[in-house]
Protein backbone atom coordinates (compact mmCIF):
# COMPACT_ATOMS: atom_id res chain seq x y z
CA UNK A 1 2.12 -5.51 -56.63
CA UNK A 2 0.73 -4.43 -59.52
CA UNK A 3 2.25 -3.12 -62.69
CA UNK A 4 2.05 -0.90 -65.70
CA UNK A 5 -0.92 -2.20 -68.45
CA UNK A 6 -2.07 -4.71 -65.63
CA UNK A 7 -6.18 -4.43 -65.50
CA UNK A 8 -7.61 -4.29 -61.95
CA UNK A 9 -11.04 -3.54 -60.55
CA UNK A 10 -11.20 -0.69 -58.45
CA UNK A 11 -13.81 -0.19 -55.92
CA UNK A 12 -17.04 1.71 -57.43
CA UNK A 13 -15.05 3.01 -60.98
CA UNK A 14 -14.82 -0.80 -61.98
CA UNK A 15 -12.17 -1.86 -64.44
CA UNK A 16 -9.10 0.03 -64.87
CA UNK A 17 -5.87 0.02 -66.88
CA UNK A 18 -2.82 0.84 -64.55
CA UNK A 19 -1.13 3.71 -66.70
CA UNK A 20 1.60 4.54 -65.09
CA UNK A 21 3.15 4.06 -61.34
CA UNK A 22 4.97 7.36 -60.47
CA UNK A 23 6.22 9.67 -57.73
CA UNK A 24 3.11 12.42 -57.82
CA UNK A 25 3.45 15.39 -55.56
CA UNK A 26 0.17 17.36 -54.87
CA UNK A 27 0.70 21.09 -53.09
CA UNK A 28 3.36 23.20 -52.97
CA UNK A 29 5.36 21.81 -49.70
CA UNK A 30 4.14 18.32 -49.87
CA UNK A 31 6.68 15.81 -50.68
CA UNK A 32 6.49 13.40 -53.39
CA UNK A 33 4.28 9.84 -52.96
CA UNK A 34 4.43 6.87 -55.06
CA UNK A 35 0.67 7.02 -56.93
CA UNK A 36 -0.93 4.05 -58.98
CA UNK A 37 -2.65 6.08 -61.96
CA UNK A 38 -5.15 3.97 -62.81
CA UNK A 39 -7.38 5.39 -66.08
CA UNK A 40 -10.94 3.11 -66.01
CA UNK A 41 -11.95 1.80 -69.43
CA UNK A 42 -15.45 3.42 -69.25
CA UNK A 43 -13.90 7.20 -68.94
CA UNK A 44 -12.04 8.33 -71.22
CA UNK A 45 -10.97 11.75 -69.32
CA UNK A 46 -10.58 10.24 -65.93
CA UNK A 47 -7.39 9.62 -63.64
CA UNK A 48 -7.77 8.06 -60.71
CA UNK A 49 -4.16 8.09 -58.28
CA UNK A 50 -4.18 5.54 -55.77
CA UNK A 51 -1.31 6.08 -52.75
CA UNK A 52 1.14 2.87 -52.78
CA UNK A 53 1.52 3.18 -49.27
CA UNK A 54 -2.55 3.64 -48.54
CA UNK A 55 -4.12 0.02 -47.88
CA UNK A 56 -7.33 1.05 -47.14
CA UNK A 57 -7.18 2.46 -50.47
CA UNK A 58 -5.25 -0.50 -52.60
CA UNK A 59 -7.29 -3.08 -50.61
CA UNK A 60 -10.24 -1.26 -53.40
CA UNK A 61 -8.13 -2.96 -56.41
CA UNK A 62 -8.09 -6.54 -57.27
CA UNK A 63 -7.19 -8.46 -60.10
CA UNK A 64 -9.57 -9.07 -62.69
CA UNK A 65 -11.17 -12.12 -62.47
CA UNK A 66 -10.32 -14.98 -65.18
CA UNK A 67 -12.51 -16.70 -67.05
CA UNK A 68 -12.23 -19.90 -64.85
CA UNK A 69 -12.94 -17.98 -61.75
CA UNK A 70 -15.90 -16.71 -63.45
CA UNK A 71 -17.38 -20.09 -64.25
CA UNK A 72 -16.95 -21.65 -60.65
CA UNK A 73 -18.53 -18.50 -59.15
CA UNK A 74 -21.58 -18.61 -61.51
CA UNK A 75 -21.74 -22.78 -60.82
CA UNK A 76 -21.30 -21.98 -56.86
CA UNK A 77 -24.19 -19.98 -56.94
CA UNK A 78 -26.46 -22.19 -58.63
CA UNK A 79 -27.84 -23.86 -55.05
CA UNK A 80 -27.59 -20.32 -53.04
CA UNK A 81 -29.85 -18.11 -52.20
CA UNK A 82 -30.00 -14.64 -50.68
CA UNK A 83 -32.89 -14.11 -48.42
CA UNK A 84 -35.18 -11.18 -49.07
CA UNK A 85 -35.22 -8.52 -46.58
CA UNK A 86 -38.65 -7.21 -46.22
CA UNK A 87 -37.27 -3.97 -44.32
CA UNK A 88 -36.85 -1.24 -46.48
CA UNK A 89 -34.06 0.27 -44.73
CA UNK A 90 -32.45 -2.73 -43.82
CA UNK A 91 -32.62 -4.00 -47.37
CA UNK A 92 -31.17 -0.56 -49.31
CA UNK A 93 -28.15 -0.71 -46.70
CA UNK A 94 -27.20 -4.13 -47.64
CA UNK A 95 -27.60 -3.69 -51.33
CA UNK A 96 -25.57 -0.52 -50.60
CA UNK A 97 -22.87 -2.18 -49.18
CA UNK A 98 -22.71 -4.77 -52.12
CA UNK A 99 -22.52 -2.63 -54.95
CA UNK A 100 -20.15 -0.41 -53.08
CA UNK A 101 -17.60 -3.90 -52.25
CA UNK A 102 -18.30 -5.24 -55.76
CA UNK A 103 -17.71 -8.93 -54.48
CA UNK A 104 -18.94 -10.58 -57.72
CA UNK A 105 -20.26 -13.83 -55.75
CA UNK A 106 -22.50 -11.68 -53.64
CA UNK A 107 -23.80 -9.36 -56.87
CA UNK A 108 -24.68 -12.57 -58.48
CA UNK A 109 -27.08 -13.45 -55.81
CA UNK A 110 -27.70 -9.98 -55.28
CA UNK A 111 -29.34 -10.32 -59.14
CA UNK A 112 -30.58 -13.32 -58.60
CA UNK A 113 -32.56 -12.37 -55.24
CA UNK A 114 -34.40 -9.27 -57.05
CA UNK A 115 -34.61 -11.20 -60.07
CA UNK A 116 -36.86 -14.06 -58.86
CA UNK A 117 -38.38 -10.91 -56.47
CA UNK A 118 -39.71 -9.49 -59.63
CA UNK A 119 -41.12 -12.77 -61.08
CA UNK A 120 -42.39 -14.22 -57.81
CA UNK A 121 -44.24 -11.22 -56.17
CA UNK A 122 -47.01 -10.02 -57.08
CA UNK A 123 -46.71 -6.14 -56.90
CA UNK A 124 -42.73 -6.85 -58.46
CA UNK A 125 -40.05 -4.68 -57.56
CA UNK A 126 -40.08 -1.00 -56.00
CA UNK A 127 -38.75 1.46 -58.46
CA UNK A 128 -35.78 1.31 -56.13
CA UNK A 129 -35.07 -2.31 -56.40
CA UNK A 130 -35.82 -2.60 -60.23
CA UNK A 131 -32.57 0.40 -60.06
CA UNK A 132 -30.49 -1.85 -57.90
CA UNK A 133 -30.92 -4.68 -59.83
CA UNK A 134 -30.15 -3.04 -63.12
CA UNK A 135 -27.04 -1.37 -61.57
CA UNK A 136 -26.07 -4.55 -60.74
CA UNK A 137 -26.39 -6.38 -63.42
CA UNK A 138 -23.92 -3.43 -65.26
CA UNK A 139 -21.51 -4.26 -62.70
CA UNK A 140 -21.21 -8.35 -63.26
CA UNK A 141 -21.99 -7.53 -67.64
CA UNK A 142 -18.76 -4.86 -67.72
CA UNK A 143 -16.31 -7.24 -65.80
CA UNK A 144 -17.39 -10.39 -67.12
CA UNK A 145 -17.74 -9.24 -70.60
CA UNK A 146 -14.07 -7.40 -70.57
CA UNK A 147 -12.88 -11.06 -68.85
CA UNK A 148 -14.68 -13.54 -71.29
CA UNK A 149 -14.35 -11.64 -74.16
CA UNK A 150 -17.60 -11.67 -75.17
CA UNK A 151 -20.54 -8.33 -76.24
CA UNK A 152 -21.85 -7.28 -72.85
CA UNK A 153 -25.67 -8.37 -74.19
CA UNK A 154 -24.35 -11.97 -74.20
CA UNK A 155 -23.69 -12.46 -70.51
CA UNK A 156 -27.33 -12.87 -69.35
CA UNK A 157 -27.33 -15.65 -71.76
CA UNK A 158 -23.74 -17.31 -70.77
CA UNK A 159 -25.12 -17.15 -67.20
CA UNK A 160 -27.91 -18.90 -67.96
CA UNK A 161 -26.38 -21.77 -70.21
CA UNK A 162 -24.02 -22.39 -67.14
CA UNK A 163 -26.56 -22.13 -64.87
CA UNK A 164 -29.11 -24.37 -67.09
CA UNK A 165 -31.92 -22.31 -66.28
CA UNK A 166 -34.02 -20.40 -69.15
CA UNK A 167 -35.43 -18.34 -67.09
CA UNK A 168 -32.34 -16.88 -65.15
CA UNK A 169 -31.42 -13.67 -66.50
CA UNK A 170 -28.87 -11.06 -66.17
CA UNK A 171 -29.58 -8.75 -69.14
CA UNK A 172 -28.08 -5.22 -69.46
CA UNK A 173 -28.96 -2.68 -71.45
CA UNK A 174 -25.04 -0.61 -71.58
């Protein structure tokens, strides 16, 4: 369980701050639920209630990771690679389904895949891809950055001095 000023990552809105946990009731004959109002660091203006008694829901909210987890995910990907799918289709619907699980492991090859795509093809990456990869690589800089304390335009270059690679990048532009 979660609880008041505890930081979680939730689903596609990314890190939030748990504001309150309170008894919400939405409609006139509806009874009261327990809500999680979780307010994402991004957004100012938003709210986002999350049912206490909805798994599919809190199964979207994890801890944020710490800075140790970090480190041994970046090191375990250091041998891995992701295959390239040549299918179009194929390819959007499992980049799709990464960015929408936000499993940092899997965005870090996910990066790394359309990285060394870009460098090693000739014709580089689709218009498409080059958007996947940068909306990835906003994903791993915001949680990363908010976990290691460090400017979000540092964590291509932390990546890299773990990794030990010059040429491995994960730069952001937010």
């Amino acid at each position: 369980m979660y609880h008041i000023n505890d930081y979680v990552n939730y689903s596609t809105q990314g890190i939030c701050k748990i504001a309150d946990v309170c008894s919400v009731s939405f409609g006139r004959d509806k009874s009261p639920k327990d809500y999680y109002i979780l307010k994402p660091i991004n957004k100012d203006c938003s709210q986002i209630f999350v049912p206490l008694d909805n798994d599919k829901l809190l199964e979207k909210m994890r801890p944020i990771l710490s800075a140790e987890e970090i480190d041994g995910m970046i090191l375990s990907i250091k041998d891995k690679d992701m295959p390239w799918i040549d299918d179009r289709k194929e390819r959007e619907i499992k980049y799709r389904e990464i960015l929408t699980q936000r499993n940092e492991t899997e965005l870090l090859l996910l990066a790394k895949c359309l990285y060394f795509r870009s460098i090693n093809s000739p014709k580089g990456l689709s218009s498409w891809d080059s958007g996947i990869l940068k909306h990835t690589e906003t994903i791993i800089a915001e949680e990363f950055s908010f976990s290691l304390n460090i400017r979000v335009e540092k964590i291509g270059e932390y990546i890299r001095e773990k990794l030990g690679v010059k040429t491995f990048t994960y730069e952001s532009e937010t």
